[in-house]
Each structure stands twice: as C-alpha cells, then as structure tokens.
C-alpha atoms as a PDB file:
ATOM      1  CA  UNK A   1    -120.358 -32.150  21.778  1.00  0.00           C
ATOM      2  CA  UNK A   2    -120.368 -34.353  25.235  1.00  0.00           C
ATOM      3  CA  UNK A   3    -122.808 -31.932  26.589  1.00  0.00           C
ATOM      4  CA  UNK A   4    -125.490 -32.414  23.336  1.00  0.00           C
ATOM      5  CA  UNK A   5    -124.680 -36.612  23.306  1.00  0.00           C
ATOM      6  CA  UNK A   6    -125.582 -36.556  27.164  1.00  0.00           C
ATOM      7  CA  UNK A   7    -128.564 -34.381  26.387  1.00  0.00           C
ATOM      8  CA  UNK A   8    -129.806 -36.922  24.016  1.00  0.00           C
ATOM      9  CA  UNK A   9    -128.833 -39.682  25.957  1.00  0.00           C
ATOM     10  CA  UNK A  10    -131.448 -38.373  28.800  1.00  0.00           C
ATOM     11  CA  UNK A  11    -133.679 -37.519  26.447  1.00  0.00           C
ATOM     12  CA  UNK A  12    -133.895 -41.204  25.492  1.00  0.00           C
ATOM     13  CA  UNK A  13    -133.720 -42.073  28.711  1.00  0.00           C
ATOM     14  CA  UNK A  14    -136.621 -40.598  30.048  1.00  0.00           C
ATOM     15  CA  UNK A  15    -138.800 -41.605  27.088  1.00  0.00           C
ATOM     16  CA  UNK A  16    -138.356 -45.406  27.325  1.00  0.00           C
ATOM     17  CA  UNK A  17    -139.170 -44.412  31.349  1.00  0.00           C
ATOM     18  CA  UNK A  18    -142.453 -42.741  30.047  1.00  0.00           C
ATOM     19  CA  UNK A  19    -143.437 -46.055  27.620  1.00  0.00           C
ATOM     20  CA  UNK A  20    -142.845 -48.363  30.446  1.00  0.00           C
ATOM     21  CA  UNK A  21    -144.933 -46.608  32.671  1.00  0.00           C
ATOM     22  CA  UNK A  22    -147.773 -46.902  30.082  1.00  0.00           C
ATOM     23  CA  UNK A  23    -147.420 -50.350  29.091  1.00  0.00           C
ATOM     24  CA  UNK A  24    -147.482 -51.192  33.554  1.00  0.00           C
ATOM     25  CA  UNK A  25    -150.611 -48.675  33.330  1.00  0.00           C
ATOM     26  CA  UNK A  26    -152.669 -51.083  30.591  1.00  0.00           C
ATOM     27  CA  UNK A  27    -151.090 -54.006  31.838  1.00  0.00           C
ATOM     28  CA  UNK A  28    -153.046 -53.420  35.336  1.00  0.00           C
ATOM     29  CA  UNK A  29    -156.260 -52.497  33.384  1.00  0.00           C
ATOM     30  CA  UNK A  30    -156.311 -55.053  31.890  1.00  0.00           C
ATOM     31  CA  UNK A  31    -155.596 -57.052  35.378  1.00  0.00           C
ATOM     32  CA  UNK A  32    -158.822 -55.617  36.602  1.00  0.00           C
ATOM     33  CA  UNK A  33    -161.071 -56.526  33.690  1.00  0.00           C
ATOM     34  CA  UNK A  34    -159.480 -60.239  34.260  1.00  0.00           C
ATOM     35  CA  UNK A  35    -157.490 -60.360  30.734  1.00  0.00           C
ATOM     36  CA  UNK A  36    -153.963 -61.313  32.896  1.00  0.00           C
ATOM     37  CA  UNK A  37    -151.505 -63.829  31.586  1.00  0.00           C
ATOM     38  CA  UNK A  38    -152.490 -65.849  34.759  1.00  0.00           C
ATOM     39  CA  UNK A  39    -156.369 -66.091  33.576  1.00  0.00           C
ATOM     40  CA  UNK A  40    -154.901 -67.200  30.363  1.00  0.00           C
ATOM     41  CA  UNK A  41    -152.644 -70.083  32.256  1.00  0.00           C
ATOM     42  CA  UNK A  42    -155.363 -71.820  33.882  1.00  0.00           C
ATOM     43  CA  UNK A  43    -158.344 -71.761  31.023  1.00  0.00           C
ATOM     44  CA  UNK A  44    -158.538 -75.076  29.187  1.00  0.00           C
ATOM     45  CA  UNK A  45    -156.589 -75.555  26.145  1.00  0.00           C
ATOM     46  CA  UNK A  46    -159.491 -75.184  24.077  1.00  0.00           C
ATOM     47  CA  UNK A  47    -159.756 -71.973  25.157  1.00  0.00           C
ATOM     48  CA  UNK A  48    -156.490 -70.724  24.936  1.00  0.00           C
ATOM     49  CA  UNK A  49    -156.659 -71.866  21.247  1.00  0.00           C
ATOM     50  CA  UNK A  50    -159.664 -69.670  20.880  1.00  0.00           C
ATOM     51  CA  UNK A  51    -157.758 -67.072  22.081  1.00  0.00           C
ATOM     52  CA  UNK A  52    -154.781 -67.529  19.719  1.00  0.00           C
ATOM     53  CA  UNK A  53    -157.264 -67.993  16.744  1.00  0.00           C
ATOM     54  CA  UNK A  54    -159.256 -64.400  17.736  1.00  0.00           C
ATOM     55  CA  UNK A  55    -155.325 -62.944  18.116  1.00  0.00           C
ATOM     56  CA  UNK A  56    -154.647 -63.961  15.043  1.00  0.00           C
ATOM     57  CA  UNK A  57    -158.169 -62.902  13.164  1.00  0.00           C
ATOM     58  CA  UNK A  58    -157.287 -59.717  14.914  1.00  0.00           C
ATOM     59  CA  UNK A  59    -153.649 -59.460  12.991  1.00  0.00           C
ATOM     60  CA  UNK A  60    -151.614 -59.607  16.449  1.00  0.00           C
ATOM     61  CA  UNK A  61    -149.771 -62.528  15.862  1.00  0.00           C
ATOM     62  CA  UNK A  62    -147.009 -62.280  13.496  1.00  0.00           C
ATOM     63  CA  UNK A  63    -147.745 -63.998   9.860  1.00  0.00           C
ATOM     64  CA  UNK A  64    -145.088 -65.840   7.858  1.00  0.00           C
ATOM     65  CA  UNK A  65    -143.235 -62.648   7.267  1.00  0.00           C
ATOM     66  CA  UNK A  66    -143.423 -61.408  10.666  1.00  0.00           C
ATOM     67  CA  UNK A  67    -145.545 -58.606  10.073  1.00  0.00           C
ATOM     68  CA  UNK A  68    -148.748 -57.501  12.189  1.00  0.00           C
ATOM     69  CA  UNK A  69    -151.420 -54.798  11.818  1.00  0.00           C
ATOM     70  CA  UNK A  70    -150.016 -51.557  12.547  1.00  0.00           C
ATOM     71  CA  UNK A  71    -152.330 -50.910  15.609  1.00  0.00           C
ATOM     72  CA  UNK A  72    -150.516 -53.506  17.599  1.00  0.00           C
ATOM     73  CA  UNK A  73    -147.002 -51.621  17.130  1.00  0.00           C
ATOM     74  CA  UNK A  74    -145.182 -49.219  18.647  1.00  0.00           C
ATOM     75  CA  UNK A  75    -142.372 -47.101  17.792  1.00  0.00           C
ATOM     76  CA  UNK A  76    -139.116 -48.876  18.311  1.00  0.00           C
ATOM     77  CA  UNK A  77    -136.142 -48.183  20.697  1.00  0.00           C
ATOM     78  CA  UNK A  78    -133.514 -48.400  17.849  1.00  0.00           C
ATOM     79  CA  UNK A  79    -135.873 -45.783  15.794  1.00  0.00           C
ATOM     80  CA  UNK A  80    -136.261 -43.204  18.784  1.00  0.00           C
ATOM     81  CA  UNK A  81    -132.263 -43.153  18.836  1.00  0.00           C
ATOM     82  CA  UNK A  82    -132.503 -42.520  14.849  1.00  0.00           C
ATOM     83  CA  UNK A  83    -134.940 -40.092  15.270  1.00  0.00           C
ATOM     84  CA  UNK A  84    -133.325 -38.049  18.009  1.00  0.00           C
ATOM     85  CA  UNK A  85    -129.473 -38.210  15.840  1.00  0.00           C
ATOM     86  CA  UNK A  86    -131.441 -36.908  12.971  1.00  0.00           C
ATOM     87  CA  UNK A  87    -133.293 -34.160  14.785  1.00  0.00           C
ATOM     88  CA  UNK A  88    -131.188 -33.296  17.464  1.00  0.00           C
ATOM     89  CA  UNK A  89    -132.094 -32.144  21.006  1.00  0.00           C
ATOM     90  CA  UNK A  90    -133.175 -28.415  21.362  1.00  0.00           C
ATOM     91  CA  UNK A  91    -134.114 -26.532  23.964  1.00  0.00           C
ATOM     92  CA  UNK A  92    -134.191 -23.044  22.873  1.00  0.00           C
ATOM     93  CA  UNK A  93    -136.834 -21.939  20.478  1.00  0.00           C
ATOM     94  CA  UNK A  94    -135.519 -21.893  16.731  1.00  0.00           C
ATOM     95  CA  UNK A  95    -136.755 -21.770  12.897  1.00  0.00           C
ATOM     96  CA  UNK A  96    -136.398 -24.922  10.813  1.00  0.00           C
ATOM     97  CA  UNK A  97    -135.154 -24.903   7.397  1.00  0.00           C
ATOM     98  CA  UNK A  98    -138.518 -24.518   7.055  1.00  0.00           C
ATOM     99  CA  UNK A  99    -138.555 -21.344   8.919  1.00  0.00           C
ATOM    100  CA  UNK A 100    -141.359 -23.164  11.794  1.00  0.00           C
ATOM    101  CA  UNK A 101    -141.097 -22.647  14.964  1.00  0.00           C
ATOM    102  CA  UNK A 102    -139.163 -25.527  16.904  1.00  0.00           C
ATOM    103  CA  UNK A 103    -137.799 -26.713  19.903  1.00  0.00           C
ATOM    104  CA  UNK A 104    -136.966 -29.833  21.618  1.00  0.00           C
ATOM    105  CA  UNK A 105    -136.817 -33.043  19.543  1.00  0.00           C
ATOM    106  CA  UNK A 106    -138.295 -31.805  16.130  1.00  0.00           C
ATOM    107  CA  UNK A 107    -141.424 -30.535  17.568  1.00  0.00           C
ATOM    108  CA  UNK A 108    -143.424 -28.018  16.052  1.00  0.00           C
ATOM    109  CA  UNK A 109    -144.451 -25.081  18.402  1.00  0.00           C
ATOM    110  CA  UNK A 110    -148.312 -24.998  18.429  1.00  0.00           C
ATOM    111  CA  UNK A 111    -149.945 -21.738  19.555  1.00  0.00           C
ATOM    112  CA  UNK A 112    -151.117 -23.884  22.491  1.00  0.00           C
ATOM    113  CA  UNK A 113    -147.542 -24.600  23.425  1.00  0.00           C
ATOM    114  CA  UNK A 114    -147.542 -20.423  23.745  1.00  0.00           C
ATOM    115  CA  UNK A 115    -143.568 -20.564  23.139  1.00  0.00           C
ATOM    116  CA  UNK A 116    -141.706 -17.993  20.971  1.00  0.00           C
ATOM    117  CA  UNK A 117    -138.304 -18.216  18.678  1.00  0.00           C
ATOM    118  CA  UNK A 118    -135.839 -17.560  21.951  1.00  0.00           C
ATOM    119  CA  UNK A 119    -137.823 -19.251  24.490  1.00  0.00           C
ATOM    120  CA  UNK A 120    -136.333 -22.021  26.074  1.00  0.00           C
ATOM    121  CA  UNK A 121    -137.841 -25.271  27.758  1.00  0.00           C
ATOM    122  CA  UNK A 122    -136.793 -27.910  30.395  1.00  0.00           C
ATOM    123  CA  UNK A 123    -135.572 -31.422  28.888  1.00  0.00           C
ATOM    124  CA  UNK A 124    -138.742 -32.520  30.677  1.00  0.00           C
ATOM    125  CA  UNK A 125    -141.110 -30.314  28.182  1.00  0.00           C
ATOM    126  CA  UNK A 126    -138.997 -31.737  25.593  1.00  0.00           C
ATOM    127  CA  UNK A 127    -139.551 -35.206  26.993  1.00  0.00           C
ATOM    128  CA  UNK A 128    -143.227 -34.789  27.172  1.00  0.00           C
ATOM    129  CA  UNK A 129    -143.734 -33.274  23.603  1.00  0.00           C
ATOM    130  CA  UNK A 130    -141.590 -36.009  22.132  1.00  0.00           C
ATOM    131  CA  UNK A 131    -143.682 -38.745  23.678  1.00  0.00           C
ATOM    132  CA  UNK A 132    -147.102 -36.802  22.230  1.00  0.00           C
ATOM    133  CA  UNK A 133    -145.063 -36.348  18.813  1.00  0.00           C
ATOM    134  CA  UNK A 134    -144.837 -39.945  18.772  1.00  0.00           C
ATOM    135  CA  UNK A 135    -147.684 -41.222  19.531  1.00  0.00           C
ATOM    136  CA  UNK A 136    -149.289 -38.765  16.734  1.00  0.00           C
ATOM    137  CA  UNK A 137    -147.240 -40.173  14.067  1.00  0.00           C
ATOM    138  CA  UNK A 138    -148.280 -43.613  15.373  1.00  0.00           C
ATOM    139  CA  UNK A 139    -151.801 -42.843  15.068  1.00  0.00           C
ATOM    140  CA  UNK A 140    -151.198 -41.301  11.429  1.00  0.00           C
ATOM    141  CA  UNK A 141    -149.303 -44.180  10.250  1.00  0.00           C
ATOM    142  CA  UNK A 142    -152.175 -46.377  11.530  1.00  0.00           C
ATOM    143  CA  UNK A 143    -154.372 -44.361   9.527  1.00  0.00           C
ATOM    144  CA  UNK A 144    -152.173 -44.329   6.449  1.00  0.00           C
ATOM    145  CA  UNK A 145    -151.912 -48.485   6.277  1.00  0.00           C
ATOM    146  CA  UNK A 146    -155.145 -49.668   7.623  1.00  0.00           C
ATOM    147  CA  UNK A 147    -154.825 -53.175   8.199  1.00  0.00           C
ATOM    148  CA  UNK A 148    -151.516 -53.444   5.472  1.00  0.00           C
ATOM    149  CA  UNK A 149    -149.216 -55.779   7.758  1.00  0.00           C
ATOM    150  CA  UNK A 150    -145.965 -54.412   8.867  1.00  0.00           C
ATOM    151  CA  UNK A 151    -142.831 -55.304  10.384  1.00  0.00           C
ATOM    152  CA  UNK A 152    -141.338 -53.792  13.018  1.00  0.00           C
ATOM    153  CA  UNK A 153    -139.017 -51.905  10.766  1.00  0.00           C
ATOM    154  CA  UNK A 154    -141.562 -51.246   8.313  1.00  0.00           C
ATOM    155  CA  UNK A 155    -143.385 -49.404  10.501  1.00  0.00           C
ATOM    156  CA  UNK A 156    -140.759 -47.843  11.824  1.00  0.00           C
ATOM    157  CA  UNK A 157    -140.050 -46.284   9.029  1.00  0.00           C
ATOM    158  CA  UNK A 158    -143.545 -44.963   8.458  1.00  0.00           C
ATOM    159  CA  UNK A 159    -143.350 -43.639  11.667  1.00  0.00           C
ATOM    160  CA  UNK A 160    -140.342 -41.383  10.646  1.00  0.00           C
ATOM    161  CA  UNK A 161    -142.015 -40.243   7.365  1.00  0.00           C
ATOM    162  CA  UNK A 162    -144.980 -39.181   8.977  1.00  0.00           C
ATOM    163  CA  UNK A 163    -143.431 -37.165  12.173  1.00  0.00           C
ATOM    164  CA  UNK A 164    -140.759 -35.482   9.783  1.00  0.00           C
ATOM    165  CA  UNK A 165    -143.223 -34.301   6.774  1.00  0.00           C
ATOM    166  CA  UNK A 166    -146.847 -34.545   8.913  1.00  0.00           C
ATOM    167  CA  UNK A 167    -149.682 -36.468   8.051  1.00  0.00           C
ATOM    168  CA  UNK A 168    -150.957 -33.893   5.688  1.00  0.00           C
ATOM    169  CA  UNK A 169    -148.004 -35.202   3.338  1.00  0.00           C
ATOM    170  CA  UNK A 170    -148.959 -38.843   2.777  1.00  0.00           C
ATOM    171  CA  UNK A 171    -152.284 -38.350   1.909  1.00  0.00           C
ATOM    172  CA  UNK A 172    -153.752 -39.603  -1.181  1.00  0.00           C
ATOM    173  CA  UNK A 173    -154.060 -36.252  -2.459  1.00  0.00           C
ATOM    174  CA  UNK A 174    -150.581 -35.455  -1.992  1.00  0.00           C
ATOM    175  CA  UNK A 175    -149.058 -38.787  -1.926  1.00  0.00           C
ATOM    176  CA  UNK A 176    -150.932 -40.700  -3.899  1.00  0.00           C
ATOM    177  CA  UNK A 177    -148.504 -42.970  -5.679  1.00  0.00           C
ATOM    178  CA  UNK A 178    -147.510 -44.184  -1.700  1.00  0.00           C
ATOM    179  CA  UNK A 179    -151.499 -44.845  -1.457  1.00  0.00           C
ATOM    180  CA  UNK A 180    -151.762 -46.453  -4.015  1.00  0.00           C
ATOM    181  CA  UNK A 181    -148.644 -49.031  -3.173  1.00  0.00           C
ATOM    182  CA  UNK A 182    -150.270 -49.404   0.102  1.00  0.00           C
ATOM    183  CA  UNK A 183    -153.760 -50.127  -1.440  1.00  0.00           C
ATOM    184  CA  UNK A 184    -152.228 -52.705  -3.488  1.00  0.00           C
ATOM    185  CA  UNK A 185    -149.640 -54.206  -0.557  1.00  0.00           C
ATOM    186  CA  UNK A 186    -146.604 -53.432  -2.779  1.00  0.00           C
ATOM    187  CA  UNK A 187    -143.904 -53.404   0.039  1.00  0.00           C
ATOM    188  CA  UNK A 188    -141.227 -52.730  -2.905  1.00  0.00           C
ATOM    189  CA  UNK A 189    -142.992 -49.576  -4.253  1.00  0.00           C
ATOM    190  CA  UNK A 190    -143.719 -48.106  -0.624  1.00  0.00           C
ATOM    191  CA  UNK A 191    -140.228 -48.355  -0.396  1.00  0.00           C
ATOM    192  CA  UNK A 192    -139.526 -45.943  -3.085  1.00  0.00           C
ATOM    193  CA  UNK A 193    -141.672 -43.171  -1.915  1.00  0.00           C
ATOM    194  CA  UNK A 194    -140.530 -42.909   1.103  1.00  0.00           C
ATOM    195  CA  UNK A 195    -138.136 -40.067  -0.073  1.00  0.00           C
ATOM    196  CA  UNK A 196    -139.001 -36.398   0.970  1.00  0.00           C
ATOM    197  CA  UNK A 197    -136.115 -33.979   0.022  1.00  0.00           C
ATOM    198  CA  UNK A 198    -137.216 -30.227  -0.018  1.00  0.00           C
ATOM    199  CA  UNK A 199    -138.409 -27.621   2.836  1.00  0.00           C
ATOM    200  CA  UNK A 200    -139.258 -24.461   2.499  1.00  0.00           C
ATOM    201  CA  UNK A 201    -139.633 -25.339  -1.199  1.00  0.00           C
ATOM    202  CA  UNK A 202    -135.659 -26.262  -1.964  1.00  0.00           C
ATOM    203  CA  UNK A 203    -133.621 -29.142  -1.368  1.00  0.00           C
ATOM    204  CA  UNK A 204    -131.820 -29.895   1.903  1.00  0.00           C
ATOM    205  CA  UNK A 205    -128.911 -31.936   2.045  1.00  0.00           C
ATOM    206  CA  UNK A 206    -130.034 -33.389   5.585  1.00  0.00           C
ATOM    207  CA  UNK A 207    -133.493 -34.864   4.301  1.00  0.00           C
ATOM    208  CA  UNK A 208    -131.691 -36.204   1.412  1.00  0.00           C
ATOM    209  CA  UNK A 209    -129.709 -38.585   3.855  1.00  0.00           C
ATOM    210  CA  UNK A 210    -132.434 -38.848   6.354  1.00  0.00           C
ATOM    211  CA  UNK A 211    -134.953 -40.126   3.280  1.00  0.00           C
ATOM    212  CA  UNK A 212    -131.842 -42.832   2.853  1.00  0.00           C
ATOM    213  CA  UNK A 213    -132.054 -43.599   6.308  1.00  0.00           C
ATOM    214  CA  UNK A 214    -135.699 -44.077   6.123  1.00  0.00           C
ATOM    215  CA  UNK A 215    -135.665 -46.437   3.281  1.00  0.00           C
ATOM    216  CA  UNK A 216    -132.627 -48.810   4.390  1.00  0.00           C
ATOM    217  CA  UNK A 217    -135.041 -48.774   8.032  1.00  0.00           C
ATOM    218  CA  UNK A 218    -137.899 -50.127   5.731  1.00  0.00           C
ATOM    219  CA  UNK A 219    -136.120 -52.521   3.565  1.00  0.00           C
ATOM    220  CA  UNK A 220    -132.945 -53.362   5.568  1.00  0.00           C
ATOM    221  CA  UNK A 221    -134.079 -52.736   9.169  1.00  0.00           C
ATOM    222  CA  UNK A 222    -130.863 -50.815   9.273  1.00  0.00           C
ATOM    223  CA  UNK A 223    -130.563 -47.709  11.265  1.00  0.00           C
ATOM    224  CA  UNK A 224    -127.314 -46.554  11.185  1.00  0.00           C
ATOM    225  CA  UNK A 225    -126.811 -43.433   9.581  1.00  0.00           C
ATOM    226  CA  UNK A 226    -125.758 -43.599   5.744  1.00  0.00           C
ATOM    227  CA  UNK A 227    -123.278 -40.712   6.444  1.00  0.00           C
ATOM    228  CA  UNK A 228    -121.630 -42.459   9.236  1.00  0.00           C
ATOM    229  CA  UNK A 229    -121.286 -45.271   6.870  1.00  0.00           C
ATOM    230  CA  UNK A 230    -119.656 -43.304   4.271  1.00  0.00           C
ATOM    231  CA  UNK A 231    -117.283 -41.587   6.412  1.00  0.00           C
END
C-alpha cells in the first residue's frame, strides 16, 4: 500500500513539474511578443483599463459568481489528486471493467502507443500520457460548454466526466439532456447528469461513487471521496 501511495505521490509530482514548465514556456512567449506584466505596469491607466475591459469581453475575468470561459481554465491540483485516487497508478498493461486496454493513470492504450495487456511502462510514460489525457479532456470540455461560464470546480468536474466516459459520451446525440442544460445555462440540471454508472454494459460499484464524487466537485467543490466519508 506505501509502495502504490508513493507511486501516486510521484506521479503527481511530476505532473504539476510538467504544467509549470508550460505555463514558464508561454509566459516567455509572451515576453517576446511584449505582452509582460512589466509592459502592462508602465502603460497609462487608460490603457490598462482597456485592457481589463478586452479581458473581460474576452470572459477572463471572473463575473459575480466567479466563473470564466472554460478556455481560460485548467485542470486543478485538488482534481488531479481525485483523479489519480479514483484511477489508480498502473504500470503494467491491464483490461478495464470495460475489458480496454490500460495502463498508467486511466489511459487508454492507442495502437500508436503499440503496448499490449502485460506490457509494462516507466512512471515517466505514465507521466507523459497523463499530461496528454488531460489536456484532451480540457479541450473536450471546452468544446462541450462553449462560452457557458464555469468555476473552477465546475469545470473540474467536466473535466472528470469527459476523461472517464470520452468525449464521444457527452455529445448531444448521446447526452443530450446535459446539452441541452448547457444550452440553456442550467448549472442545477448539469449537475444531475453528470452521473455515468455502467461499463461494459452493467453497473460498477466504483463509477457509482466516482459519479458522486463528480457531482459534490460541481456543486460543492468538494473532493474528498464519498466513501472515505462514509467510512
């Protein structure tokens, strides 16, 4: 058990090294196209308001509610420690109770990742296709809200739908009464279909508690795990 908690505790590790070196990466682009917080300091204050209005027209800046447009979130640290209790850390090649192919942090082997059932990966390659997991699921929930404000936890919890049940799963044809709360900016009714319960076409106990999760992360911004709670 010490060995899988310090597993996931490098795992998480190692991530939040690979996010840091992406947001230093864009914050020196956008050095060199002058956009630093220095330029900012020294324009006029007539300026700078121009700045803050185009922020805000661009749905950056938090509203009353303290949600922005999904495009200018990421996923959160206190959701990457959900997501990684919830999957657990892999290395060796197994079948989900789906019977897919999987390995590392809940990451479906692609025939591009040329891995079989029994092959086994550093925690780097697990690193690596946890970050690209992740930043897919982004991108989908992006897609899935257009420019529907969100919370931190809101999206979080988006996040979590979409890399546990795929993109292909929330869309209109196959979700549509979550497309149609979104359409209409119900935050109440998104809430209540964020529950995904079966695999493999029958009901596992795990997504029931995970789908809890989920929802208390949307509603509650709680993350602590409902059986934890109950124990």
């Amino acid at each position: 058990m010490a060995r899988l908690e310090d597993k996931r505790r490098r795992i998480r590790a190692g991530l939040r090294t690979k996010r840091k070196k992406r947001k230093a990466a864009f914050a020196l682009s956008a050095s060199v196209m002058g956009l630093n917080t220095a330029a900012l300091d020294s324009a006029t204050s007539m300026q700078q308001a121009g700045v803050i209005a185009q922020m805000q027209d661009a749905g950056a800046i938090p509203d009353a509610n303290g949600r922005v447009e999904a495009r200018f979130l990421e996923t959160s640290d206190e959701m990457k420690e959900a997501l990684i209790e919830e999957e657990g850390v892999r290395l060796t090649v197994y079948r989900d109770v789906a019977g897919y192919p999987t390995v590392g942090v809940g990451h479906l082997v692609k025939p591009g990742d040329k891995l079989r059932v029994g092959d086994r990966i550093s925690e780097e390659r697990a690193l690596d296709f946890l970050d690209r997991d992740l930043q897919i699921a982004e991108r989908g929930v992006q897609r899935l809200v257009g420019d529907l404000r969100l919370t931190q936890h809101e999206f979080d919890a988006l996040v979590d739908l979409v890399f546990n049940v795929g993109e292909g799963n929330v869309s209109e044809a196959r979700s549509p009464r979550l497309n149609e709360a979104i359409a209409s900016g119900d935050y109440t009714a998104i809430a209540a279909e964020l529950e995904y319960h079966h695999a493999g076409g029958a009901k596992a106990k795990g997504l029931v508690y995970r789908s809890e999760r989920r929802t208390n992360i949307f509603l509650e911004a709680t993350y602590e795990d409902p059986r934890e709670l109950r124990a």
